[in-house]
PDB file of N, CA and C in Angstrom:
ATOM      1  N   UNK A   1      67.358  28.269 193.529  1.00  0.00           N
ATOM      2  CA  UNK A   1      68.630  27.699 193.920  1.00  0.00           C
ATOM      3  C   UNK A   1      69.199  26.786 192.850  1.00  0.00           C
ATOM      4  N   UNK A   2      68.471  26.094 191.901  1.00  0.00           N
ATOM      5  CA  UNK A   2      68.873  25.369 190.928  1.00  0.00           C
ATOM      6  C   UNK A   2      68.367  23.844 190.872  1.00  0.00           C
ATOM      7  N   UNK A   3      68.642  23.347 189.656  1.00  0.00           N
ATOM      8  CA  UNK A   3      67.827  21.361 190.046  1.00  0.00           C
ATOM      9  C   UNK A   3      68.832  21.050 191.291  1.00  0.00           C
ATOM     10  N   UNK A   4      69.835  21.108 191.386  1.00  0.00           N
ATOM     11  CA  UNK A   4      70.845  19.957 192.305  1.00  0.00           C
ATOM     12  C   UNK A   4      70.810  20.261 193.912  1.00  0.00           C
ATOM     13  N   UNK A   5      70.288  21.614 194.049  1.00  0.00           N
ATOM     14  CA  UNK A   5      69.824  21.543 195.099  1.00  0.00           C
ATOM     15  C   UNK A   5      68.240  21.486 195.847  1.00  0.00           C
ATOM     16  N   UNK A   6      68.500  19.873 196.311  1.00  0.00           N
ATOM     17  CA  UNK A   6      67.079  19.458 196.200  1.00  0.00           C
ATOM     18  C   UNK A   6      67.533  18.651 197.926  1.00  0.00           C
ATOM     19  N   UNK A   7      66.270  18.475 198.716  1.00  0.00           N
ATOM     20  CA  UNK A   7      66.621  17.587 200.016  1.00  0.00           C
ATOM     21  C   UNK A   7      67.246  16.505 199.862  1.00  0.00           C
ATOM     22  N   UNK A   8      67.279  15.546 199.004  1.00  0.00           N
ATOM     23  CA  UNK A   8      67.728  14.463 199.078  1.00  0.00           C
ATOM     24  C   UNK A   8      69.473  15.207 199.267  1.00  0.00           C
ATOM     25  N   UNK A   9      70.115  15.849 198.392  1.00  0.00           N
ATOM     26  CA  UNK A   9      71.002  16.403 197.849  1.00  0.00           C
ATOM     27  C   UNK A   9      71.799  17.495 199.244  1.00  0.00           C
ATOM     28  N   UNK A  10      70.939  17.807 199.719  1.00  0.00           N
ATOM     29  CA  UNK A  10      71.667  18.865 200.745  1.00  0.00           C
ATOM     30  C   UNK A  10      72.077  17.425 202.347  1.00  0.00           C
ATOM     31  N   UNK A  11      71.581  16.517 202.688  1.00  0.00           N
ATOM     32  CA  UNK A  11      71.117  15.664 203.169  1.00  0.00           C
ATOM     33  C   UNK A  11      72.786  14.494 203.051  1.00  0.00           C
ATOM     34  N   UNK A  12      72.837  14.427 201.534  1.00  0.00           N
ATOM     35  CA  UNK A  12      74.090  13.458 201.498  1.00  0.00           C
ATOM     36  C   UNK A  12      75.429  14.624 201.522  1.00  0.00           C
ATOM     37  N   UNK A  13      74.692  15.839 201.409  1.00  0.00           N
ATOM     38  CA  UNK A  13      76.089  16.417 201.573  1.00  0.00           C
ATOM     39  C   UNK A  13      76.432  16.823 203.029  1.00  0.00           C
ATOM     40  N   UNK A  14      75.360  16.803 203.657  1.00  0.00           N
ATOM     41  CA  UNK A  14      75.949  17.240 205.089  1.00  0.00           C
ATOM     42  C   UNK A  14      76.885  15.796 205.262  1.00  0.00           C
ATOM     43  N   UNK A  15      75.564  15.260 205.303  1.00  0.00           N
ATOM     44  CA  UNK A  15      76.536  13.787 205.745  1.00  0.00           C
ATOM     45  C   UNK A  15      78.092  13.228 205.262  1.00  0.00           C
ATOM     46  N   UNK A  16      78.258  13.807 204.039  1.00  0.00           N
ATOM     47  CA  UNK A  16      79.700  13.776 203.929  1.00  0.00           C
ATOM     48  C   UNK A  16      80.525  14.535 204.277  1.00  0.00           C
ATOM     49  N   UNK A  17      80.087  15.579 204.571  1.00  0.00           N
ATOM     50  CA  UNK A  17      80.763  16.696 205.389  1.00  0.00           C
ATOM     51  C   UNK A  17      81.127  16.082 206.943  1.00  0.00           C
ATOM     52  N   UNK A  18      80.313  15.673 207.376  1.00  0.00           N
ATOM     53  CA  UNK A  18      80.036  15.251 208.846  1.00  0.00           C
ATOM     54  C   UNK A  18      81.531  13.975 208.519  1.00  0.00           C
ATOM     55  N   UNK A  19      81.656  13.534 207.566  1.00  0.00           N
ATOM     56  CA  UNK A  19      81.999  12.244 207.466  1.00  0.00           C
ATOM     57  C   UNK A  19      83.461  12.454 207.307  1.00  0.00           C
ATOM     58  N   UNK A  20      83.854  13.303 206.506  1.00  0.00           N
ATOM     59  CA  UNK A  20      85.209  13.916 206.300  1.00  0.00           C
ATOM     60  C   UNK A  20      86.036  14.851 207.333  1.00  0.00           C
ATOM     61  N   UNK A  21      84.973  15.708 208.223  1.00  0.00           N
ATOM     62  CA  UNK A  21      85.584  16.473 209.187  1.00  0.00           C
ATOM     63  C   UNK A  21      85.844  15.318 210.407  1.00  0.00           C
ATOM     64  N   UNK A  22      85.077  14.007 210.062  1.00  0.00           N
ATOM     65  CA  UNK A  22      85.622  13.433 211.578  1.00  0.00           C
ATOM     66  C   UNK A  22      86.943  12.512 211.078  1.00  0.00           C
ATOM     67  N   UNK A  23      86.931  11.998 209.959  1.00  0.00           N
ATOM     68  CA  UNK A  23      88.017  11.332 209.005  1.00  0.00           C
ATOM     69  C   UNK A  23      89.634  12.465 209.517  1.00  0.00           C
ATOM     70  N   UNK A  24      89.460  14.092 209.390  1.00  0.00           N
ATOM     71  CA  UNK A  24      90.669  15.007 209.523  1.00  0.00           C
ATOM     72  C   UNK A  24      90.481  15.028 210.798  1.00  0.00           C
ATOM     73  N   UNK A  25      90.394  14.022 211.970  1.00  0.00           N
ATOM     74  CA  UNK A  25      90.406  14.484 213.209  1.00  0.00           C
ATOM     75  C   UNK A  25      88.932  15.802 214.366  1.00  0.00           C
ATOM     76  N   UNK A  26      88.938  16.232 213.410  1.00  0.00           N
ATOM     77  CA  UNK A  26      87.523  17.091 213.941  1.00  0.00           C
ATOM     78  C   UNK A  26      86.625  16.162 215.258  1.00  0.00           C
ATOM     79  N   UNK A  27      86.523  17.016 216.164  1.00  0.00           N
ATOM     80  CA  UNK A  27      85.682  16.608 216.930  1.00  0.00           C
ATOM     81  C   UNK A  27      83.862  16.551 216.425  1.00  0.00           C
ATOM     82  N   UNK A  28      83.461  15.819 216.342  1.00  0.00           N
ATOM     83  CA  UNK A  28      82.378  16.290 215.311  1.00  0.00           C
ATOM     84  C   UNK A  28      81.176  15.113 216.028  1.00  0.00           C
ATOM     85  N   UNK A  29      79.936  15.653 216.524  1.00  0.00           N
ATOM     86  CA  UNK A  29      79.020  14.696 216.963  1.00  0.00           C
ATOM     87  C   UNK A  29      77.923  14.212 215.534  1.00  0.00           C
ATOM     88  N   UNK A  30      78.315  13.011 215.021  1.00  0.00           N
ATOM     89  CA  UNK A  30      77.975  12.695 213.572  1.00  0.00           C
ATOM     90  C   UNK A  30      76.668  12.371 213.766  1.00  0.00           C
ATOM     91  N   UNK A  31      75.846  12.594 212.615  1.00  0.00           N
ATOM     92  CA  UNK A  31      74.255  12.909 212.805  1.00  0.00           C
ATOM     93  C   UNK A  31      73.475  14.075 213.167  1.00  0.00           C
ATOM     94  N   UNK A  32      74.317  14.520 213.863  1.00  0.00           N
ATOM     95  CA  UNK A  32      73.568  15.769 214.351  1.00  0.00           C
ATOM     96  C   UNK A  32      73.244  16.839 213.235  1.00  0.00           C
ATOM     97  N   UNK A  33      73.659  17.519 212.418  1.00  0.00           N
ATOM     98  CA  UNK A  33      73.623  18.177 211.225  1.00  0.00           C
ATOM     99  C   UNK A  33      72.013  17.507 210.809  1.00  0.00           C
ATOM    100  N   UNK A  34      72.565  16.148 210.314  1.00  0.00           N
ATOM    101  CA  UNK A  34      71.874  15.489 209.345  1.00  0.00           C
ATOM    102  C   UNK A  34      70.326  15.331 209.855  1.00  0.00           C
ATOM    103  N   UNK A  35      70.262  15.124 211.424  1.00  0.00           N
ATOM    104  CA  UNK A  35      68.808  15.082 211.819  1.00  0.00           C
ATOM    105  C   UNK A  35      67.996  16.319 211.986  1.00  0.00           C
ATOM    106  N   UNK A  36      69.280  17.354 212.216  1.00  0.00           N
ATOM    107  CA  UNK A  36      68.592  18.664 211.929  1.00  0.00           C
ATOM    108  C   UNK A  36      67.955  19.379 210.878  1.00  0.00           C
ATOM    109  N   UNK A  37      68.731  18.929 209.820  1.00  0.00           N
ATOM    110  CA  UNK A  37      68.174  19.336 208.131  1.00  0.00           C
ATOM    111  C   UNK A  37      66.695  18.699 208.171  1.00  0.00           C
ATOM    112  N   UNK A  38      67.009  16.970 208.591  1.00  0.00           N
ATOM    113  CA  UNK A  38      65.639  16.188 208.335  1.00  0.00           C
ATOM    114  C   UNK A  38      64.564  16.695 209.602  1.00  0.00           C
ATOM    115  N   UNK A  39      64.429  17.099 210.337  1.00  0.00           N
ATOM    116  CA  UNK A  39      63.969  17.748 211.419  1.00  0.00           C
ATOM    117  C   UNK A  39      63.089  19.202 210.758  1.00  0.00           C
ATOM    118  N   UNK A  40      63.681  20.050 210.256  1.00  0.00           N
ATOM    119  CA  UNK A  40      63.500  21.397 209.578  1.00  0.00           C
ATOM    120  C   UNK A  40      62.341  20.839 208.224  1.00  0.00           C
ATOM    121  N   UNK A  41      63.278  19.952 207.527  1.00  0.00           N
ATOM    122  CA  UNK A  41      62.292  19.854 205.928  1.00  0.00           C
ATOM    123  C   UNK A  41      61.253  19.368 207.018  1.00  0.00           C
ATOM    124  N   UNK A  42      60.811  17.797 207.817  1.00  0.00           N
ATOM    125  CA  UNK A  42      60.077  17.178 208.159  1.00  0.00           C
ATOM    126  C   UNK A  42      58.966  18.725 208.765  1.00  0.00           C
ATOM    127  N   UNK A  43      59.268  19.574 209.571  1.00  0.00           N
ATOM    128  CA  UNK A  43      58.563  20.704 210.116  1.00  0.00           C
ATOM    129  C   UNK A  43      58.159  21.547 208.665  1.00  0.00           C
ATOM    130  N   UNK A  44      58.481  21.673 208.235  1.00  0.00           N
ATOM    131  CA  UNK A  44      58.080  22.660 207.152  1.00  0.00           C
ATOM    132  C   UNK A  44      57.772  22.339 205.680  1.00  0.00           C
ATOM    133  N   UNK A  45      57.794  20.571 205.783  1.00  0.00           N
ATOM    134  CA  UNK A  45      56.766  19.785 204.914  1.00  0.00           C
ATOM    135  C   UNK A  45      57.328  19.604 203.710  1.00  0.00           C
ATOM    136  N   UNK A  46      58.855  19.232 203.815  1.00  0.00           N
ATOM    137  CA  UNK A  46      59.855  19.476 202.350  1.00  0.00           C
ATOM    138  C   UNK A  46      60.271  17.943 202.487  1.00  0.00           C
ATOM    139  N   UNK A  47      59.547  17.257 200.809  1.00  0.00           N
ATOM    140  CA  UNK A  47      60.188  15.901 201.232  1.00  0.00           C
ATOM    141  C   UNK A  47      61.236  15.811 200.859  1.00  0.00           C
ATOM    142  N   UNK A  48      61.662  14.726 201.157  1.00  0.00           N
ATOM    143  CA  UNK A  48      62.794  13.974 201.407  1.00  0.00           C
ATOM    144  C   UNK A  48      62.921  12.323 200.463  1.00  0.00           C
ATOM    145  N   UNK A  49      64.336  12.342 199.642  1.00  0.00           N
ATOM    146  CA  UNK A  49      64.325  11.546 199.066  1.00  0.00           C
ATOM    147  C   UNK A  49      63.307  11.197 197.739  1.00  0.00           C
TER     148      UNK A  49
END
């Protein structure tokens, strides 16, 4: 996939995603994405940060 995509990296991008779709109005339950990514690496042993 390349160096830049790394957990720390997929992690701040949800979260800005999450952060911008609720900024344009989006109904958007914030965190949720983000605990799911950390949820998945945490299960399948991919650190973080």
């Amino acid at each position: 996939m390349g160096h830049s995509c790394n957990p720390k990296n997929v992690i701040t991008v949800l979260s800005a995603l999450e952060q911008i779709l609720v900024n344009e109005g989006a109904k958007v339950e914030t965190g949720v994405a983000v605990k799911a990514a950390m949820d998945y690496m945490y299960k399948e042993n991919v650190l973080v940060g």
